[in-house]
Protein backbone atom coordinates (compact mmCIF):
# COMPACT_ATOMS: atom_id res chain seq x y z
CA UNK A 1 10.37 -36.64 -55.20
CA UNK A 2 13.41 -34.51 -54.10
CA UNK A 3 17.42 -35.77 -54.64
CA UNK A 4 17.74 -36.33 -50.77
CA UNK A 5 14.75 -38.73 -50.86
CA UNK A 6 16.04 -40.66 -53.77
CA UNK A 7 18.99 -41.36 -52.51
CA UNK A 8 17.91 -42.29 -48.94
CA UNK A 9 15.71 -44.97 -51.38
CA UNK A 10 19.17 -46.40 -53.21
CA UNK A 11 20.96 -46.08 -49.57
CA UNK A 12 18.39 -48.65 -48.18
CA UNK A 13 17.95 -50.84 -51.16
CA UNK A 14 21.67 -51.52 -51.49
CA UNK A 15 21.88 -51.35 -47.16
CA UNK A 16 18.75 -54.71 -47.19
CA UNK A 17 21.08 -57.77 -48.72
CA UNK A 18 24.00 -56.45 -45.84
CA UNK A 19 20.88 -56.34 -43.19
CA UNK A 20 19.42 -59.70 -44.47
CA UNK A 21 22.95 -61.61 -44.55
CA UNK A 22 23.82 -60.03 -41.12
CA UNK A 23 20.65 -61.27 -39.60
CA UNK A 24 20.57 -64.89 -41.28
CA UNK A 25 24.53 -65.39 -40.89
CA UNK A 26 25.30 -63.73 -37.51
CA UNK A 27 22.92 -62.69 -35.41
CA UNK A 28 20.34 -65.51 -35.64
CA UNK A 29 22.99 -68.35 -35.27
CA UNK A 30 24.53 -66.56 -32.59
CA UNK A 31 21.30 -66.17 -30.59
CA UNK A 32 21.20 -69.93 -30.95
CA UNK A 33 23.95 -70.57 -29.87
CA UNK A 34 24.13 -68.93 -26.72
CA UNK A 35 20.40 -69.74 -25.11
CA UNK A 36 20.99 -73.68 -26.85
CA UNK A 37 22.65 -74.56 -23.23
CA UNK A 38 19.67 -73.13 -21.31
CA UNK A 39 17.92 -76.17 -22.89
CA UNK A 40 20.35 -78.63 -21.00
CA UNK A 41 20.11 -76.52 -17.41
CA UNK A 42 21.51 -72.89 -16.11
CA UNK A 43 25.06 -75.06 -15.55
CA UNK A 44 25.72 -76.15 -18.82
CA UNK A 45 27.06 -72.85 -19.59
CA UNK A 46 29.94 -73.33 -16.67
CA UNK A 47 30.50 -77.28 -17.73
CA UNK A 48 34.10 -75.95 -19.07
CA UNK A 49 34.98 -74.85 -15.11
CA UNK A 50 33.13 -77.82 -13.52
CA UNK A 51 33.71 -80.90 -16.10
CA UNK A 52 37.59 -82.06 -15.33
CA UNK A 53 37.27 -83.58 -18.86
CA UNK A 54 36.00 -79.88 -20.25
CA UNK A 55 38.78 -77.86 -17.83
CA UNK A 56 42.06 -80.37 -18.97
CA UNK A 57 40.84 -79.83 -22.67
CA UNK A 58 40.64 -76.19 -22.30
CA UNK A 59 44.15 -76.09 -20.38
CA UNK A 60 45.51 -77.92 -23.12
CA UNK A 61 44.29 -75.05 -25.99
CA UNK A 62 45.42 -72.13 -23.80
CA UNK A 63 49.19 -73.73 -23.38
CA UNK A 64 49.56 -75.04 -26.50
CA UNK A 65 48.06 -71.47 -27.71
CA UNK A 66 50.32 -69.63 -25.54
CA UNK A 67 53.34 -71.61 -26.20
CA UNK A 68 52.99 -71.52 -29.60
CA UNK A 69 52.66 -67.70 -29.67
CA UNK A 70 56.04 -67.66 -27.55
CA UNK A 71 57.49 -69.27 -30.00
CA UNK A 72 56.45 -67.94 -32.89
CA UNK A 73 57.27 -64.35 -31.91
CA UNK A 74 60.61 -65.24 -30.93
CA UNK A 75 61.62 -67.04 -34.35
CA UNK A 76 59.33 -64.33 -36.08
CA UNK A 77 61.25 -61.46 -35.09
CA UNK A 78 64.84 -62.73 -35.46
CA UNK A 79 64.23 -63.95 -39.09
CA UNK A 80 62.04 -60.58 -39.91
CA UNK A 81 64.85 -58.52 -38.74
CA UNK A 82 67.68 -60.50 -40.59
CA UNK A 83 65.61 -60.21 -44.01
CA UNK A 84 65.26 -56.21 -43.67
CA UNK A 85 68.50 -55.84 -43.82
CA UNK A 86 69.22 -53.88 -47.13
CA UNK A 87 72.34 -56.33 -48.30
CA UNK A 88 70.82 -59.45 -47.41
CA UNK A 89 71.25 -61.50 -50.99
CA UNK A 90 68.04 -63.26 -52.46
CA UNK A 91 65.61 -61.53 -49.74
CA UNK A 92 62.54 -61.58 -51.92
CA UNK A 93 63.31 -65.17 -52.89
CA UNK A 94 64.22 -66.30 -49.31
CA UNK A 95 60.64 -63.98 -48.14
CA UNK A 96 58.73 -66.07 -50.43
CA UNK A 97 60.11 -69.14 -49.65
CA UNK A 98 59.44 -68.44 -45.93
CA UNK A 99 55.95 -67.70 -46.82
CA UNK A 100 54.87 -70.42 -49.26
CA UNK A 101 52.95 -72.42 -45.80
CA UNK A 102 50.59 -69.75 -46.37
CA UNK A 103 48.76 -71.50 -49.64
CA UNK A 104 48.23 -74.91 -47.41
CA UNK A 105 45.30 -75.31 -45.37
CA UNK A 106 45.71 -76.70 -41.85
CA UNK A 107 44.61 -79.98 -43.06
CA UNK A 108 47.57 -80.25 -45.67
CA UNK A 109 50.03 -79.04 -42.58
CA UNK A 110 49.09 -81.67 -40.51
CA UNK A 111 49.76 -83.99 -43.26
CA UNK A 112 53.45 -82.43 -43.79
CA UNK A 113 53.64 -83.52 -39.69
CA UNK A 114 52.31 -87.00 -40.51
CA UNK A 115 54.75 -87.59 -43.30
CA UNK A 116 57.61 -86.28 -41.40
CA UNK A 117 57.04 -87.82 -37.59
CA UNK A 118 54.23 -90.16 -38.34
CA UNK A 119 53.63 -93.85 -38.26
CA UNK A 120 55.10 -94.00 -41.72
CA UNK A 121 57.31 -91.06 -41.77
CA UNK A 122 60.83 -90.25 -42.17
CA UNK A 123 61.87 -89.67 -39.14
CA UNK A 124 60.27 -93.30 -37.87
CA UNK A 125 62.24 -94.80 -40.85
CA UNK A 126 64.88 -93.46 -39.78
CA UNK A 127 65.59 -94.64 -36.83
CA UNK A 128 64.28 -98.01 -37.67
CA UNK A 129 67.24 -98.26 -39.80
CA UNK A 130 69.62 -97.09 -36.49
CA UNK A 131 68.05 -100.11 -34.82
CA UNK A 132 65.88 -97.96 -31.88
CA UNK A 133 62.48 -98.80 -33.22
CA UNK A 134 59.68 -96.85 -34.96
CA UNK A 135 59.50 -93.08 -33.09
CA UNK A 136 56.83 -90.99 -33.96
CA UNK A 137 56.07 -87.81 -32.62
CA UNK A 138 53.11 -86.44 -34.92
CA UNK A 139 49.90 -87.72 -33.06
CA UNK A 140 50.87 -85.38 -29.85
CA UNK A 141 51.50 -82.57 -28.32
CA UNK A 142 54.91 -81.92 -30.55
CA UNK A 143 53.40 -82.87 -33.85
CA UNK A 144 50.64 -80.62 -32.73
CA UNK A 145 53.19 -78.00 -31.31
CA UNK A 146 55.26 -78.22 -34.76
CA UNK A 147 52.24 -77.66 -36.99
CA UNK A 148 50.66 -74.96 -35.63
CA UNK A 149 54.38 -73.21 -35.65
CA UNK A 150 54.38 -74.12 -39.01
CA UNK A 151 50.77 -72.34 -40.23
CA UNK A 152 51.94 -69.39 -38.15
CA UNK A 153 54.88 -68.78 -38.57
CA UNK A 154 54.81 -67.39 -42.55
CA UNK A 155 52.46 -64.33 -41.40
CA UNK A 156 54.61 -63.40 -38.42
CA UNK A 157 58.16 -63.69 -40.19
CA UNK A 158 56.26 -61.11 -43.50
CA UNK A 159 54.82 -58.87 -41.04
CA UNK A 160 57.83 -58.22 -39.02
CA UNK A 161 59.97 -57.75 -42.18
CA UNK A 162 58.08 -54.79 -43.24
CA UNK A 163 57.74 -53.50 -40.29
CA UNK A 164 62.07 -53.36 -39.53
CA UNK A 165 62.29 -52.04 -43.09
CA UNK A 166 59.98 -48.96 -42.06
CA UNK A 167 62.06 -48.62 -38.96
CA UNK A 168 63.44 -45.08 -37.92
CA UNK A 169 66.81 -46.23 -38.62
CA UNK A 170 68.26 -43.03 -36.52
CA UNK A 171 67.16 -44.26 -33.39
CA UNK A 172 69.66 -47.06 -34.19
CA UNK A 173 72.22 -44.69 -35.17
CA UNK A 174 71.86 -42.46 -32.31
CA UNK A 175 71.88 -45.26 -29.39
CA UNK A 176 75.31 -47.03 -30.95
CA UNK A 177 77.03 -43.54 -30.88
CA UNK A 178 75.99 -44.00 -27.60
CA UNK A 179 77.78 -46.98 -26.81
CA UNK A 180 75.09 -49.42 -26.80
CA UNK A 181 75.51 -53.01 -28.02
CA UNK A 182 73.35 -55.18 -29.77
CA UNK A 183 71.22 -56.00 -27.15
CA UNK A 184 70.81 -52.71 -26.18
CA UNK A 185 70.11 -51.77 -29.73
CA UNK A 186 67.32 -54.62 -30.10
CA UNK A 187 65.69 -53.41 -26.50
CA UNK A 188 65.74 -49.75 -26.78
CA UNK A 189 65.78 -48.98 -30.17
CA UNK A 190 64.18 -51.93 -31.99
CA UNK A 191 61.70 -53.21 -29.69
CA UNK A 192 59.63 -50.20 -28.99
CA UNK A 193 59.15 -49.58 -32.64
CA UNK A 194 57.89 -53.09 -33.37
CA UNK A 195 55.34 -53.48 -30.48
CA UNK A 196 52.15 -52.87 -32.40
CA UNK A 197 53.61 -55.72 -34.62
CA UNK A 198 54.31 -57.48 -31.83
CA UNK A 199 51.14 -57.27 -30.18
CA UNK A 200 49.08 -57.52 -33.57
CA UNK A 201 51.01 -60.66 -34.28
CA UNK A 202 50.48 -62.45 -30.75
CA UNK A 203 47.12 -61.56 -30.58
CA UNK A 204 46.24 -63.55 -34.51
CA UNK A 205 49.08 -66.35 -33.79
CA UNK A 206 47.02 -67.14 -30.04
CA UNK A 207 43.24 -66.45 -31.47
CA UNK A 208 44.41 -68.74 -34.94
CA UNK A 209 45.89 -71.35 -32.11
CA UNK A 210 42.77 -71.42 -29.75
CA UNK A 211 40.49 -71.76 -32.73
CA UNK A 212 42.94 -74.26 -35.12
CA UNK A 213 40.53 -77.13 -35.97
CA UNK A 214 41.95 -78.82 -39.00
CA UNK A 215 45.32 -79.31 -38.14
CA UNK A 216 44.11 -80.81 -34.70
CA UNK A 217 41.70 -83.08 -36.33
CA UNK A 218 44.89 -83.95 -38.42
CA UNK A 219 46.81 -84.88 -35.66
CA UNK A 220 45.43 -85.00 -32.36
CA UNK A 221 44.59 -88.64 -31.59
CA UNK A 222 47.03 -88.49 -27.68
CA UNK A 223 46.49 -84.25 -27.36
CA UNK A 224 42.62 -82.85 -26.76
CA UNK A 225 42.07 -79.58 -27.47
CA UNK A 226 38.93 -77.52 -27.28
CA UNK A 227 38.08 -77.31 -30.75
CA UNK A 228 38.32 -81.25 -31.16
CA UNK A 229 35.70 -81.47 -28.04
CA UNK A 230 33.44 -79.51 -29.19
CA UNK A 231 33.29 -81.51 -32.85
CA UNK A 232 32.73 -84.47 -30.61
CA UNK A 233 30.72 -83.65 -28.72
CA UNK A 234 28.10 -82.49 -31.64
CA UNK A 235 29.18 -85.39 -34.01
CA UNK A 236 29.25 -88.19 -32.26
CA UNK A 237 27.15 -87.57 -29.18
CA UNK A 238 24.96 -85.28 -30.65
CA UNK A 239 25.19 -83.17 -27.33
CA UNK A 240 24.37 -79.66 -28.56
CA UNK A 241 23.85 -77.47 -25.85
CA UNK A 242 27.10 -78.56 -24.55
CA UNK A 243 28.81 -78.16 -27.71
CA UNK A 244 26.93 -74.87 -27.80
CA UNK A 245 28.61 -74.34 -24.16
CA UNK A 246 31.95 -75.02 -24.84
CA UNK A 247 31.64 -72.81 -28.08
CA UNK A 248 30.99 -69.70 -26.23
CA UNK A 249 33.94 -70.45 -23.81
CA UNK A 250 36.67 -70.62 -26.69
CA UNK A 251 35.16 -67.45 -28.55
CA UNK A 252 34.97 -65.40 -25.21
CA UNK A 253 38.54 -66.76 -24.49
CA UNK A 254 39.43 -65.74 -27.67
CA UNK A 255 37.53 -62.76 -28.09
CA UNK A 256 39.19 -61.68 -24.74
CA UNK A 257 42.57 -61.86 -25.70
CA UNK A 258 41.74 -59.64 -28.73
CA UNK A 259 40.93 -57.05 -26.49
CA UNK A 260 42.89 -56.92 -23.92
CA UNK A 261 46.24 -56.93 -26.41
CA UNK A 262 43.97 -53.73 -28.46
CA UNK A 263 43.53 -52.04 -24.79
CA UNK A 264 47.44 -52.96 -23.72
CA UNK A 265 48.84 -51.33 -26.73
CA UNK A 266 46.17 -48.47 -26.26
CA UNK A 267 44.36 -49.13 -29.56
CA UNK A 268 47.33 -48.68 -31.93
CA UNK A 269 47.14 -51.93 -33.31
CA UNK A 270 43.97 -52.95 -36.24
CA UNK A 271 42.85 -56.26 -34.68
């Protein structure tokens, strides 16, 4: 038996358990899940455009998603850029600190939200004690608006803050000799360099906010979104091909955005 053969051998014996967990994990329950709402009729797979039910949750993912993303960004960027400075004081403790959210699951988030705006919170507390009355805010669109800032905002805030420390700092140098000010500076000089940031953050802050499902099942009891129909609709109605439906909606959606924010950036950023 010659070398090349041998090794072709290995190559395929170590290549099977990848080909085996590829076909059981992936491509099988995908394949399910897309001919499942055949089963139910040819317009199950459009029940997300034709159900008003279906269409307000899905309206409800994408501007939460969206706002969230705005958001995010904005807060992202002007705490990112503050921390590269070189003679900020207590930056890798402040960095950390910004970052702990990362260890909690969504779950444990939308408990911090329950404990803070919730029935028995502080803020209802409160302003029992001013006299106005028990206000919550956690079971809604804020406490859902507030949590998923929360979960995304660690990742954003780290990855901007290494990308302003490995800034060409004489662009900077070169448009204030120039005469620009600050927001000139932060437009022209900043901005360009920290698009595929930008664009690599929106694009994981929206897919990460289309998909959230434990912090929604946390919190939200007055807010549908998709994620929280679909687990209802398989749980307690037992309605798969529509579950199935609605599935492939929020991954195209999702998958979608990915794409088009690789394309607008013309492949520069690693999604």
């Amino acid at each position: 038996m010659s070398s090349g053969s041998a090794a072709q051998r290995i190559l395929t014996v170590c290549l099977m358990p990848v080909a085996i967990f590829f076909v059981a994990f992936w491509l099988l329950p995908v394949t399910r899940l897309i001919a499942l709402p055949a089963a139910k009729g040819w317009e199950t797979y459009f029940a997300i455009l034709t159900d008003p039910r279906y269409a307000t949750s899905l309206i409800n993912t994408l501007l939460l998603s969206l706002v969230v993303t705005a958001a995010t960004l904005i807060l992202g960027l002007a705490v990112g850029l503050y921390l590269a400075k070189p003679k900020v004081m207590g930056r890798r403790f402040l960095l950390s600190l910004l970052t702990l959210p990362l260890s909690f699951p969504g779950v444990v988030v939308g408990f911090f939200i329950i404990l803070l705006g919730g029935r028995q919170g502080a803020v209802a507390d409160l302003f029992e004690s001013l006299g106005l009355g028990r206000v919550t805010f956690a079971y809604g669109l804020t406490g859902l608006f507030l949590a998923y800032l929360y979960f995304s905002l660690p990742r954003v805030i780290a990855s901007y803050t290494a990308a302003a420390q490995s800034m060409d700092r004489s662009i900077e140098e070169a448009a204030r000799s120039l005469g620009a000010n600050r927001f000139q500076v932060l437009w022209d000089a900043w901005l360009p360099q920290l698009l595929p940031t930008t664009a690599a953050c929106a694009a994981i802050v929206f897919a990460t906010s289309m998909g959230a499902f434990g912090t929604a099942f946390t919190l939200a009891s007055k807010f549908e979104v998709l994620p929280i129909t679909i687990y209802n609709e398989f749980t307690n109605y037992a309605n798969f091909p529509l579950a199935a439906s609605l599935s492939l909606s929020l991954g195209l959606l999702t998958w979608l955005s990915l794409f088009l924010m690789g394309r607008w950036t013309g492949g520069r950023v690693a999604l």
